[in-house]
C-alpha atoms as a PDB file:
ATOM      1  CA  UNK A   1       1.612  46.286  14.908  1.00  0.00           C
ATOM      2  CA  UNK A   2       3.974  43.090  15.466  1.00  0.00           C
ATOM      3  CA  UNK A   3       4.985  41.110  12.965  1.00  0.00           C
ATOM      4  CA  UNK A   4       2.180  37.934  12.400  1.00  0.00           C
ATOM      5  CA  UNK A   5       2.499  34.406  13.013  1.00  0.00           C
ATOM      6  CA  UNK A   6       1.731  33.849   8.644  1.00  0.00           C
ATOM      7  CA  UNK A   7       3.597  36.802   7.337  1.00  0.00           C
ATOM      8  CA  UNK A   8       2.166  36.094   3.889  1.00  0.00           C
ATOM      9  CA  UNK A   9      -1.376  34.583   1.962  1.00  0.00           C
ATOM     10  CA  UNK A  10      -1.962  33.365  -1.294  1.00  0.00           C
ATOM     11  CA  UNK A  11      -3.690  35.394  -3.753  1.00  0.00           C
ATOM     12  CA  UNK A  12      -5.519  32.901  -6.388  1.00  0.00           C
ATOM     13  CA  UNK A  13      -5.126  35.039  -9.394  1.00  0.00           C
ATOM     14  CA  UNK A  14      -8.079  32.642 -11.118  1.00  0.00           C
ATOM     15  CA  UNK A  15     -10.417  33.217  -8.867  1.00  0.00           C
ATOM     16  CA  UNK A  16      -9.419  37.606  -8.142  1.00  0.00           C
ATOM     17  CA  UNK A  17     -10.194  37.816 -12.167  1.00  0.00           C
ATOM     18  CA  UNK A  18     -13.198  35.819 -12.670  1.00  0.00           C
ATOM     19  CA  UNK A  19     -15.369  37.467  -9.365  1.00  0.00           C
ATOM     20  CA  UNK A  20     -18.074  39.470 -10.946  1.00  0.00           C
ATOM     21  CA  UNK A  21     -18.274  41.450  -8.256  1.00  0.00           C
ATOM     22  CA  UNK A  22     -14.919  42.426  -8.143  1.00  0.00           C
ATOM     23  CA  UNK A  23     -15.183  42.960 -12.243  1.00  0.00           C
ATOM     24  CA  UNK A  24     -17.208  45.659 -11.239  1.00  0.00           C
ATOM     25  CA  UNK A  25     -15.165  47.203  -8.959  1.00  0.00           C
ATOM     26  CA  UNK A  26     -13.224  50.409 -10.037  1.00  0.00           C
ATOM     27  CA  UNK A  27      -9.164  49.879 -10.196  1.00  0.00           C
ATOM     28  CA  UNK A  28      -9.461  52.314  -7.148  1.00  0.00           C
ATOM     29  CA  UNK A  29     -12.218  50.475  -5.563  1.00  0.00           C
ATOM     30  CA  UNK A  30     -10.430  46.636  -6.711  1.00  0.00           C
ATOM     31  CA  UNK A  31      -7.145  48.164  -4.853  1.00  0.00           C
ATOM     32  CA  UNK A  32      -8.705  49.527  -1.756  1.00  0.00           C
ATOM     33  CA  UNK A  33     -10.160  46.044  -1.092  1.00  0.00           C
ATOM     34  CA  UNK A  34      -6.832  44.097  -1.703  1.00  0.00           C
ATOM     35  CA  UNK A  35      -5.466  46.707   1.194  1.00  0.00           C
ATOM     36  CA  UNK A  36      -8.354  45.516   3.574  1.00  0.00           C
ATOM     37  CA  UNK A  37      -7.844  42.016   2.623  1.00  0.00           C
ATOM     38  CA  UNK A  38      -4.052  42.804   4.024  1.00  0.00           C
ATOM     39  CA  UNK A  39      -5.300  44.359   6.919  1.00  0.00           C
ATOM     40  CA  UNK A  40      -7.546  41.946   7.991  1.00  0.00           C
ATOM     41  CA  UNK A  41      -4.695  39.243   7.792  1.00  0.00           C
ATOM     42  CA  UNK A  42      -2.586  41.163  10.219  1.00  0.00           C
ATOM     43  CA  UNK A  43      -5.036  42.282  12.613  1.00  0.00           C
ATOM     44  CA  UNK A  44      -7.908  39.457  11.656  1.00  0.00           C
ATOM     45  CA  UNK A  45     -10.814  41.983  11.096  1.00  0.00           C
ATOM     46  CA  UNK A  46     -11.424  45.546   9.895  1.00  0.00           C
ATOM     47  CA  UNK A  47     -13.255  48.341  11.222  1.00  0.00           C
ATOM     48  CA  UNK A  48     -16.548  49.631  10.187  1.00  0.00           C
ATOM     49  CA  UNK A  49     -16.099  53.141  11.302  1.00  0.00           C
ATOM     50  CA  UNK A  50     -15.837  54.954   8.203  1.00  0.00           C
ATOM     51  CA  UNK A  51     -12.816  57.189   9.785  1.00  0.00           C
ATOM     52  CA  UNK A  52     -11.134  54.646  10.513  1.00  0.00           C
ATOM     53  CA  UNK A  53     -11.214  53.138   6.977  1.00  0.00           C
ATOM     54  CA  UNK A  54     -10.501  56.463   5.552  1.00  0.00           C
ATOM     55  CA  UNK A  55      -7.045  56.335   7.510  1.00  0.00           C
ATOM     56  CA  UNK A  56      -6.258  53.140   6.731  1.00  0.00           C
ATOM     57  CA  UNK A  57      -6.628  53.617   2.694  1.00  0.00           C
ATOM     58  CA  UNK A  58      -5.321  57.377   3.086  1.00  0.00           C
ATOM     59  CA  UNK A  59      -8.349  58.560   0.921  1.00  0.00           C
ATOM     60  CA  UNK A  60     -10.583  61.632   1.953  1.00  0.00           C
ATOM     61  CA  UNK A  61     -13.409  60.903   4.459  1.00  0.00           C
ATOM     62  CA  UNK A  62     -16.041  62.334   2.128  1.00  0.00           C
ATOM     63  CA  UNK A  63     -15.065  59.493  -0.595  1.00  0.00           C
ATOM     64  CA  UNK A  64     -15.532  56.476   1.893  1.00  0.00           C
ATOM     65  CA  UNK A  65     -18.906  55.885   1.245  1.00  0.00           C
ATOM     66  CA  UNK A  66     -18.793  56.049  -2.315  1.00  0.00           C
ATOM     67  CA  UNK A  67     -15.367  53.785  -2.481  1.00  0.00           C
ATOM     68  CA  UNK A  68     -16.545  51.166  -0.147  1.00  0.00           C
ATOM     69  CA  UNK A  69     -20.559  50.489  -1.457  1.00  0.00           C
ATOM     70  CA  UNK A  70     -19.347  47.624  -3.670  1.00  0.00           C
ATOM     71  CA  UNK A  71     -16.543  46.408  -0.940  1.00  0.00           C
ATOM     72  CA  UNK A  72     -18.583  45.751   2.067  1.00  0.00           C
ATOM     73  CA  UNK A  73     -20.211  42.513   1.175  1.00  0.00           C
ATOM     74  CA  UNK A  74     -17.096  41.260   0.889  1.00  0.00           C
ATOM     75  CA  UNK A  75     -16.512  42.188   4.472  1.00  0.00           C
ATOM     76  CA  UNK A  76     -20.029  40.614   6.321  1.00  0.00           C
ATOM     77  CA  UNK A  77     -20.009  41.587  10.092  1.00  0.00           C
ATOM     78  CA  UNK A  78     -18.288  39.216  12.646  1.00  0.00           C
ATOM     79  CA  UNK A  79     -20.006  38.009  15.179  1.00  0.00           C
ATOM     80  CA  UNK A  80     -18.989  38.830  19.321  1.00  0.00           C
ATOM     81  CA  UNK A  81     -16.874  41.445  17.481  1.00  0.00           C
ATOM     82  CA  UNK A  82     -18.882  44.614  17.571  1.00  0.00           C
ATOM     83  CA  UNK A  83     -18.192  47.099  14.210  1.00  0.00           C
ATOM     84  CA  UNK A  84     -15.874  44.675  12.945  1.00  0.00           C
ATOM     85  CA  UNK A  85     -15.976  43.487   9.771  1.00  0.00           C
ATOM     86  CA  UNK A  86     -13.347  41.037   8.258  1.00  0.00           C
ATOM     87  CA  UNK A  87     -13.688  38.223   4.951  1.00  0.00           C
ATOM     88  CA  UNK A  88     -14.999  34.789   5.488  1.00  0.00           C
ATOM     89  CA  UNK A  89     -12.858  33.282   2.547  1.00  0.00           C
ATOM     90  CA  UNK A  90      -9.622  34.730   4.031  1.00  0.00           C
ATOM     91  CA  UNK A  91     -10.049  33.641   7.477  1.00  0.00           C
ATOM     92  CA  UNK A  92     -10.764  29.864   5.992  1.00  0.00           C
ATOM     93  CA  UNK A  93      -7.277  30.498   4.244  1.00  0.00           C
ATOM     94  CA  UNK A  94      -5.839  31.483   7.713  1.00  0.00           C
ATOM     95  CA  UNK A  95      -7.239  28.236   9.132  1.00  0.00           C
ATOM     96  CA  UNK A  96      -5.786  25.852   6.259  1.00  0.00           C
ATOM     97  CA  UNK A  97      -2.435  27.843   7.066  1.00  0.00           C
ATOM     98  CA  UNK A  98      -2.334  27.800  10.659  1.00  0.00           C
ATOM     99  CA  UNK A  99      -3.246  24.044  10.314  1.00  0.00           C
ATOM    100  CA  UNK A 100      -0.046  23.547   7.886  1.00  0.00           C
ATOM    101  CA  UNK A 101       1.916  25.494  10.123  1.00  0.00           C
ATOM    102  CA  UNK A 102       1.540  23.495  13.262  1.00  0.00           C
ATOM    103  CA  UNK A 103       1.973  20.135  10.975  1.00  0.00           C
ATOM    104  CA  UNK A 104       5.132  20.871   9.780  1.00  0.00           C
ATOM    105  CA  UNK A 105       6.301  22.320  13.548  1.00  0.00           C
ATOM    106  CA  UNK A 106       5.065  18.815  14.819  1.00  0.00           C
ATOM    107  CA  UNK A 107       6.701  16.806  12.362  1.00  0.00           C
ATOM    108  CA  UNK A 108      10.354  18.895  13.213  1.00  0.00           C
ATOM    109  CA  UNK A 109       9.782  18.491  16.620  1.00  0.00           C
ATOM    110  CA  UNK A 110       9.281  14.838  16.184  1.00  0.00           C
ATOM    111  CA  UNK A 111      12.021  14.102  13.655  1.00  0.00           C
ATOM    112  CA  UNK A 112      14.212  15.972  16.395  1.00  0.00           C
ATOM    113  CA  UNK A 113      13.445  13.521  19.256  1.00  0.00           C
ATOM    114  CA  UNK A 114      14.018  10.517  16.626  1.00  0.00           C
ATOM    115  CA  UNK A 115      17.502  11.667  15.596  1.00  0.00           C
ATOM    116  CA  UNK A 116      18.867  12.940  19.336  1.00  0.00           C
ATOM    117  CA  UNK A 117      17.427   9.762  20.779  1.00  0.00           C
ATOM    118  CA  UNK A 118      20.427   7.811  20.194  1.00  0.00           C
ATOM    119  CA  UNK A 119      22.707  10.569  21.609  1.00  0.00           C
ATOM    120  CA  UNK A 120      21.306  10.272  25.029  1.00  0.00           C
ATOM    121  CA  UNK A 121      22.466   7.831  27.942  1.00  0.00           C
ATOM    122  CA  UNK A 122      19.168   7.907  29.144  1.00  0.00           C
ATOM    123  CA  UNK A 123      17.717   6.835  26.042  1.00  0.00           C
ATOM    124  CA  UNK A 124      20.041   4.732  24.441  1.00  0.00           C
ATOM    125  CA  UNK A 125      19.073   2.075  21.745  1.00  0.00           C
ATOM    126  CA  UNK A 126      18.357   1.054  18.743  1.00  0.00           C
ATOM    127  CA  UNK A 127      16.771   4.099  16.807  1.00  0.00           C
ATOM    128  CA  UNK A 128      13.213   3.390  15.902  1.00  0.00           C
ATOM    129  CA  UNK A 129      11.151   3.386  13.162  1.00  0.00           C
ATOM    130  CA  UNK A 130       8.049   5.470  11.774  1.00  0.00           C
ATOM    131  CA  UNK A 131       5.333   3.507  11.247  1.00  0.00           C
ATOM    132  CA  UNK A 132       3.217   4.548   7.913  1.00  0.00           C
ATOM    133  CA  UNK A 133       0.820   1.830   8.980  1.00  0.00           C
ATOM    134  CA  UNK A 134      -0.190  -1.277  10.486  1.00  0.00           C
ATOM    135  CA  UNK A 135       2.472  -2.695   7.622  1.00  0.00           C
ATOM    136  CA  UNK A 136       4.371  -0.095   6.155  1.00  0.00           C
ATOM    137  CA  UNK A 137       7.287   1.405   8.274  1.00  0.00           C
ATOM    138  CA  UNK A 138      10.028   3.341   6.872  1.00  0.00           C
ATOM    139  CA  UNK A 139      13.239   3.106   9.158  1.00  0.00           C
ATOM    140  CA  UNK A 140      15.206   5.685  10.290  1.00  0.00           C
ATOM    141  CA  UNK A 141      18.759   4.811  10.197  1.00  0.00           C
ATOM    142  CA  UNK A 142      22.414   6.251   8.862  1.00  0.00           C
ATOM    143  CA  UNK A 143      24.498   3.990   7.203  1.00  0.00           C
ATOM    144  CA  UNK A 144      28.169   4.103   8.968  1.00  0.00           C
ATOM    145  CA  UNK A 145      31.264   4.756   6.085  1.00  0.00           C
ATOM    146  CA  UNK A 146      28.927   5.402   3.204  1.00  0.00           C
ATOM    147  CA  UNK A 147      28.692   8.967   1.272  1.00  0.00           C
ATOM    148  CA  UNK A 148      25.003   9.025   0.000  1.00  0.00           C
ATOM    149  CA  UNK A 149      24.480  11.137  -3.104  1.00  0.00           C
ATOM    150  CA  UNK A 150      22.257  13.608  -1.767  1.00  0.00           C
ATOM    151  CA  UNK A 151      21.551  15.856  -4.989  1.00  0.00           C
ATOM    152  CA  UNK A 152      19.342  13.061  -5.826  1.00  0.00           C
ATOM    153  CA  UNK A 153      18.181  11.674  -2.791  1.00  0.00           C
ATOM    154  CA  UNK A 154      14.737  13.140  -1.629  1.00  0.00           C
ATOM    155  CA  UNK A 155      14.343  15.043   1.461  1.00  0.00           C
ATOM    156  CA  UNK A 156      13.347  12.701   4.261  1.00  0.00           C
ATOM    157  CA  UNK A 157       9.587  14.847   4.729  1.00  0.00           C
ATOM    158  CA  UNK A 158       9.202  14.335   0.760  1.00  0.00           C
ATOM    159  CA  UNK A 159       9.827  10.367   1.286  1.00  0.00           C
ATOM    160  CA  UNK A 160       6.745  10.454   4.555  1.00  0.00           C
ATOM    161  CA  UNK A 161       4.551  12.346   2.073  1.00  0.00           C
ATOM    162  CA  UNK A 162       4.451   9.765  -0.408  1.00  0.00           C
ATOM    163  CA  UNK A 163       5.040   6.759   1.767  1.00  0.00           C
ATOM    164  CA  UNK A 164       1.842   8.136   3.381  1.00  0.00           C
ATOM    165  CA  UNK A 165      -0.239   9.439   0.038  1.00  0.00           C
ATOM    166  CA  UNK A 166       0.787   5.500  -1.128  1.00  0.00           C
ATOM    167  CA  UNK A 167      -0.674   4.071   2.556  1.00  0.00           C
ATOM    168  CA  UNK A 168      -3.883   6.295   2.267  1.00  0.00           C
ATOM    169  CA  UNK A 169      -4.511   5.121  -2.015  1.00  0.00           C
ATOM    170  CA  UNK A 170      -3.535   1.330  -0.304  1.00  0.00           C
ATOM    171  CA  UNK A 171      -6.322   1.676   2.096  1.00  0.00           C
ATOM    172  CA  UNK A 172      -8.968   3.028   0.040  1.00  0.00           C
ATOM    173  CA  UNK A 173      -8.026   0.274  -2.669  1.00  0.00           C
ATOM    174  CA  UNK A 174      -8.584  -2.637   0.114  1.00  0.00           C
ATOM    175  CA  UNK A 175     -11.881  -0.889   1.085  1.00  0.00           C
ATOM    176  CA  UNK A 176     -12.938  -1.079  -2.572  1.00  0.00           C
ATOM    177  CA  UNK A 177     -12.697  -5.009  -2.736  1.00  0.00           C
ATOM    178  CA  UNK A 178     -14.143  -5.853   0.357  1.00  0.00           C
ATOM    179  CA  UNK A 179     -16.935  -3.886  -0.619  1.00  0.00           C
ATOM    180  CA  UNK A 180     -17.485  -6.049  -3.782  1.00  0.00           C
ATOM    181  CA  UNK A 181     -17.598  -9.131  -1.984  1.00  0.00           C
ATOM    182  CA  UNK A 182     -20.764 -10.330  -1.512  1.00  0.00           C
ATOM    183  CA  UNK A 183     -20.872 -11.311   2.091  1.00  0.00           C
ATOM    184  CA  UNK A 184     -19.310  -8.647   4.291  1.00  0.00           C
ATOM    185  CA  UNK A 185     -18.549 -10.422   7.393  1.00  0.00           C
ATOM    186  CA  UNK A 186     -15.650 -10.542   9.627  1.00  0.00           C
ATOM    187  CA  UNK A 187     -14.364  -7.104   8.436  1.00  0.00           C
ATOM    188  CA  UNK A 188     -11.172  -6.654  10.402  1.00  0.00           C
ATOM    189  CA  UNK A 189      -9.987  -9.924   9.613  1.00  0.00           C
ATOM    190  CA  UNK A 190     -11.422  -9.691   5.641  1.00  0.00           C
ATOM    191  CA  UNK A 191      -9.055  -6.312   5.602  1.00  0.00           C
ATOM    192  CA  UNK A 192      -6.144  -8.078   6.765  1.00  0.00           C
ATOM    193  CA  UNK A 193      -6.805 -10.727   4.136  1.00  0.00           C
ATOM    194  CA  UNK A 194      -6.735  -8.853   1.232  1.00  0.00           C
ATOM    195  CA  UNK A 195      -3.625  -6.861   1.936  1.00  0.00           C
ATOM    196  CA  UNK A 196      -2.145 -10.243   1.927  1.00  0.00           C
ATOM    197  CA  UNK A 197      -3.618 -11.300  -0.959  1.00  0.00           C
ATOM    198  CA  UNK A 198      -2.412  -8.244  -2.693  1.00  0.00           C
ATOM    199  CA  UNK A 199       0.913  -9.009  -1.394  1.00  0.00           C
ATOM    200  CA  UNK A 200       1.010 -12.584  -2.673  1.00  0.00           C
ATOM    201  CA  UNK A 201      -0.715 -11.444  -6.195  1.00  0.00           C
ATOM    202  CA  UNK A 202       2.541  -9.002  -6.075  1.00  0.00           C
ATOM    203  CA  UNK A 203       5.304 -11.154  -5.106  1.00  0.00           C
ATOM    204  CA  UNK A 204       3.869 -13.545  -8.041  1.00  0.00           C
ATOM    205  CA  UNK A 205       4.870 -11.435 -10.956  1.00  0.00           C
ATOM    206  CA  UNK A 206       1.385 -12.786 -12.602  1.00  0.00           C
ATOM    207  CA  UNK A 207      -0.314  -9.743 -12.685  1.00  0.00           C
ATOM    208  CA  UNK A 208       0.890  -6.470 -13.851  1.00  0.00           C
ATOM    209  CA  UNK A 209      -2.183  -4.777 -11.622  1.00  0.00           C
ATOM    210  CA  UNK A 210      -2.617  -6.870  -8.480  1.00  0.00           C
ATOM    211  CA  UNK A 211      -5.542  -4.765  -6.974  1.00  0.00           C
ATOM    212  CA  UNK A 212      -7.130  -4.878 -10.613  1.00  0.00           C
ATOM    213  CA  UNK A 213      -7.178  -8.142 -11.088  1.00  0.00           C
ATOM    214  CA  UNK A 214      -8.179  -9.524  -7.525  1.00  0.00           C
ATOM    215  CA  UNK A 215     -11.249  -6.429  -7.889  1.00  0.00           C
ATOM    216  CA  UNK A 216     -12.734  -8.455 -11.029  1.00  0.00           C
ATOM    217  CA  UNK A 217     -12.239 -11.560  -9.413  1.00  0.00           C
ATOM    218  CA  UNK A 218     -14.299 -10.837  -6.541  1.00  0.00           C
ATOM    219  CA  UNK A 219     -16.869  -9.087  -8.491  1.00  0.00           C
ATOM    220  CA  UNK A 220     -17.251 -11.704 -10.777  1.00  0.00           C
ATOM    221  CA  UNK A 221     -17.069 -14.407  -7.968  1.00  0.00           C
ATOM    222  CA  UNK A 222     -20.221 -11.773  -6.134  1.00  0.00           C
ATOM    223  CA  UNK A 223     -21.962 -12.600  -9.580  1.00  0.00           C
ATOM    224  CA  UNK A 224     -21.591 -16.221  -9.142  1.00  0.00           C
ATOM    225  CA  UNK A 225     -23.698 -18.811  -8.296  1.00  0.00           C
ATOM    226  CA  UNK A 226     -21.037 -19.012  -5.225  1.00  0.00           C
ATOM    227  CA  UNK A 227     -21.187 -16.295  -4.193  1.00  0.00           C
ATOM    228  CA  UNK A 228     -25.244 -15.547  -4.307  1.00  0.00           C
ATOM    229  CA  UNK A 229     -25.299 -18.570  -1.947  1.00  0.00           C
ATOM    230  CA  UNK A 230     -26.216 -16.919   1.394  1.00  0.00           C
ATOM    231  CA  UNK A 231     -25.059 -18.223   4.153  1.00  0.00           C
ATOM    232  CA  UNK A 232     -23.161 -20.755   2.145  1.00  0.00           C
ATOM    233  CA  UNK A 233     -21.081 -18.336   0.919  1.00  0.00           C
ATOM    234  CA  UNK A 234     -17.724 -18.475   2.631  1.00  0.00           C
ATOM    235  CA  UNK A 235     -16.733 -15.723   4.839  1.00  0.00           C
ATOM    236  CA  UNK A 236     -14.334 -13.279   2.528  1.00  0.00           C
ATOM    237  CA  UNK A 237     -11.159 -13.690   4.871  1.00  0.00           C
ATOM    238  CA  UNK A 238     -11.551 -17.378   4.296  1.00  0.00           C
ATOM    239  CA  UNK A 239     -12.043 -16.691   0.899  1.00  0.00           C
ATOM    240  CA  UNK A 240      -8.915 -14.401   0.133  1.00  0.00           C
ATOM    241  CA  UNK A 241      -6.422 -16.723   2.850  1.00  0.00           C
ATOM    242  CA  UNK A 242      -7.886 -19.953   0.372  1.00  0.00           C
ATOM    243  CA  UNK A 243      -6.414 -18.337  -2.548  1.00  0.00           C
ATOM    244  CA  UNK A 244      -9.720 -18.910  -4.072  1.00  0.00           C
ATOM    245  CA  UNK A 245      -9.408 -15.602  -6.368  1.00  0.00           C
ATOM    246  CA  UNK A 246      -7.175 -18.281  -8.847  1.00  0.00           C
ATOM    247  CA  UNK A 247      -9.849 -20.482  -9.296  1.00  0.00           C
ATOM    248  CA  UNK A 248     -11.331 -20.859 -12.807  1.00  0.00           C
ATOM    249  CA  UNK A 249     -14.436 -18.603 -12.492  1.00  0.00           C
ATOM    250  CA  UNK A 250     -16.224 -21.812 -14.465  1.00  0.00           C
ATOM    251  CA  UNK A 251     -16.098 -23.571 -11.075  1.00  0.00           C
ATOM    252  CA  UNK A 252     -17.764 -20.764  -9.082  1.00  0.00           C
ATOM    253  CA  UNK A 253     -21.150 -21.170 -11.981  1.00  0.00           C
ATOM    254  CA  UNK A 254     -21.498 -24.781 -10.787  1.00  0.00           C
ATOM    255  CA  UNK A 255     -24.162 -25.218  -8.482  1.00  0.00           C
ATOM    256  CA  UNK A 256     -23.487 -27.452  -5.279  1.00  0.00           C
ATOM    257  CA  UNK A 257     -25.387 -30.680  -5.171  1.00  0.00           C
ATOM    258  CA  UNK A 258     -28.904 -30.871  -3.054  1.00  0.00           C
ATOM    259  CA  UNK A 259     -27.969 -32.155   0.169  1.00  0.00           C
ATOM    260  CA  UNK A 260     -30.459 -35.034   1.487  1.00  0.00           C
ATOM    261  CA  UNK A 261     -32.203 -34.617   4.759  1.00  0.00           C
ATOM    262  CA  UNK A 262     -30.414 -37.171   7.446  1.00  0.00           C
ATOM    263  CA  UNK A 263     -32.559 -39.177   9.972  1.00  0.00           C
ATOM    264  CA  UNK A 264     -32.006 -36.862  12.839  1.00  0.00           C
ATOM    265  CA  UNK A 265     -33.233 -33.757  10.693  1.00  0.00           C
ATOM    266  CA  UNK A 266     -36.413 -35.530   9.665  1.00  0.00           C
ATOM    267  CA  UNK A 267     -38.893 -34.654  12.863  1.00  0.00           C
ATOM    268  CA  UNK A 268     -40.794 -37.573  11.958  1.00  0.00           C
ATOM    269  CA  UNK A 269     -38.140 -39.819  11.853  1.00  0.00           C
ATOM    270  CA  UNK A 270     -38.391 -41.646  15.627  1.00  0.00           C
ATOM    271  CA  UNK A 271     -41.795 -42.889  14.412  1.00  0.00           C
ATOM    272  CA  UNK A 272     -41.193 -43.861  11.120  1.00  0.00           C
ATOM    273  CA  UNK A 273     -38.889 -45.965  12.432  1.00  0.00           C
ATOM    274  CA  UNK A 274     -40.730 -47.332  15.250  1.00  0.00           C
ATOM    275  CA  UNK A 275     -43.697 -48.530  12.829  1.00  0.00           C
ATOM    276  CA  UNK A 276     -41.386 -49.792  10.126  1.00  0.00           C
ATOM    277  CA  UNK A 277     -42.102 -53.219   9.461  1.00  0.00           C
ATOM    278  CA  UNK A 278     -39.411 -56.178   9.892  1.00  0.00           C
ATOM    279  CA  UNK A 279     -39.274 -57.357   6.500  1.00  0.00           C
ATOM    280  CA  UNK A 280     -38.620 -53.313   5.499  1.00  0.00           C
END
């Protein structure tokens, strides 16, 4: 038995103590499954042979059957795997783990290539940047004579995570506004509006909350006579680029003036003016 790729799993001590069926498990019965659970994690099922499962929890063979009634629907059968049992919350733990794993080896390998790039003829330059998103980028540079003060400096993976948990609440927060416009046109160029508009709202020092305050302007500018104007509602990217979120919301209320029908709208115009009489 060789030593596995995830040497350990958590046990959620919550959710172990508030399982009815395991509340009605035996202490002998409660520990025989936590074995099985181990086994399973090393060798990714168990057997069903009742021998077998007598070995592995060095119990008698005549006390299997007994021991294991309450354990083996905890264990459903795996399919292409014939007499093999194994747990289907444990192997979803071995997937979230596996899928950690592989992040983190990706994200070393990476930072790797980024830091030796500069040592190489062949790839000589300036070092790059890791771009968060279409805006954000976080640089990757040393600074030459300086002795940074690294017992409070974060870890460089700790700075990506939040860089990119800020990105991803960024994102969902533009999303959110251009979904309270009322005319949803143009959305790649709307997107790229508001994160300007944020930016502008931001580098104004006006609002405390930037994404707060343009959200109630454009849903109160959606409730506006404005903005319930159809087609003559402007597009949102020309909306948000106009700086029209600092208008007086009084103004958006006002309805526009009836426009008159010009001569070469009427369809009866050509005639009307053919029979019009001189003196007219």
């Amino acid at each position: 038995m060789g030593k596995p790729k995830l040497p350990w799993f958590p046990l959620y001590v919550y959710d172990w103590i508030t399982d009815e069926a395991v509340q009605c498990m035996t202490l002998e019965q409660q520990g025989a499954y936590l074995r099985l659970l181990m086994h399973q994690w090393i060798e990714g099922s168990i057997p069903r042979n009742e021998d077998e499962i007598a070995r592995l929890l060095n119990v008698p063979r005549d006390s299997v059957a007994s021991l294991m009634a309450p354990i083996w629907q905890k264990f459903p059968k795996v399919k292409y795997k014939r007499g093999r049992h194994a747990n289907p919350t444990l192997e979803s733990i071995r997937e979230e783990q596996e899928s950690r794993r592989k992040a983190k080896a990706d994200n070393g390998l990476k930072g790797a290539r980024q830091r030796w790039q500069g040592h190489s003829p062949a790839n000589g330059g300036p070092m790059p940047t890791r771009a968060i998103t279409n805006t954000i980028t976080i640089p990757i540079t040393k600074a030459r004579n300086s002795t940074p003060d690294t017992s409070t400096r974060p870890r460089s993976r700790d700075v990506d995570i939040v860089a990119l948990n800020e990105a991803n609440k960024l994102r969902r927060t533009i999303q959110e506004i251009y979904q309270c416009y009322p005319r949803q046109v143009g959305r790649t160029a709307a997107l790229r509006a508001i994160q300007k508009a944020l930016t502008r709202i931001a580098k104004s020092g006006k609002e405390s909350d930037p994404a707060d305050y343009l959200k109630r302007k454009v849903e109160a500018f959606a409730d506006s006579a404005a903005g319930q104007a159809g087609k003559f509602t402007p597009y949102p990217a020309t909306w948000m680029n106009a700086g029209r979120y600092d208008d007086a919301v009084e103004e958006w209320q006002e309805q526009e003036p009836e426009r008159k029908p010009v001569a070469g709208h009427d369809p009866d115009w050509e005639r009307k003016l053919l029979t019009k009489e001189p003196n007219e």
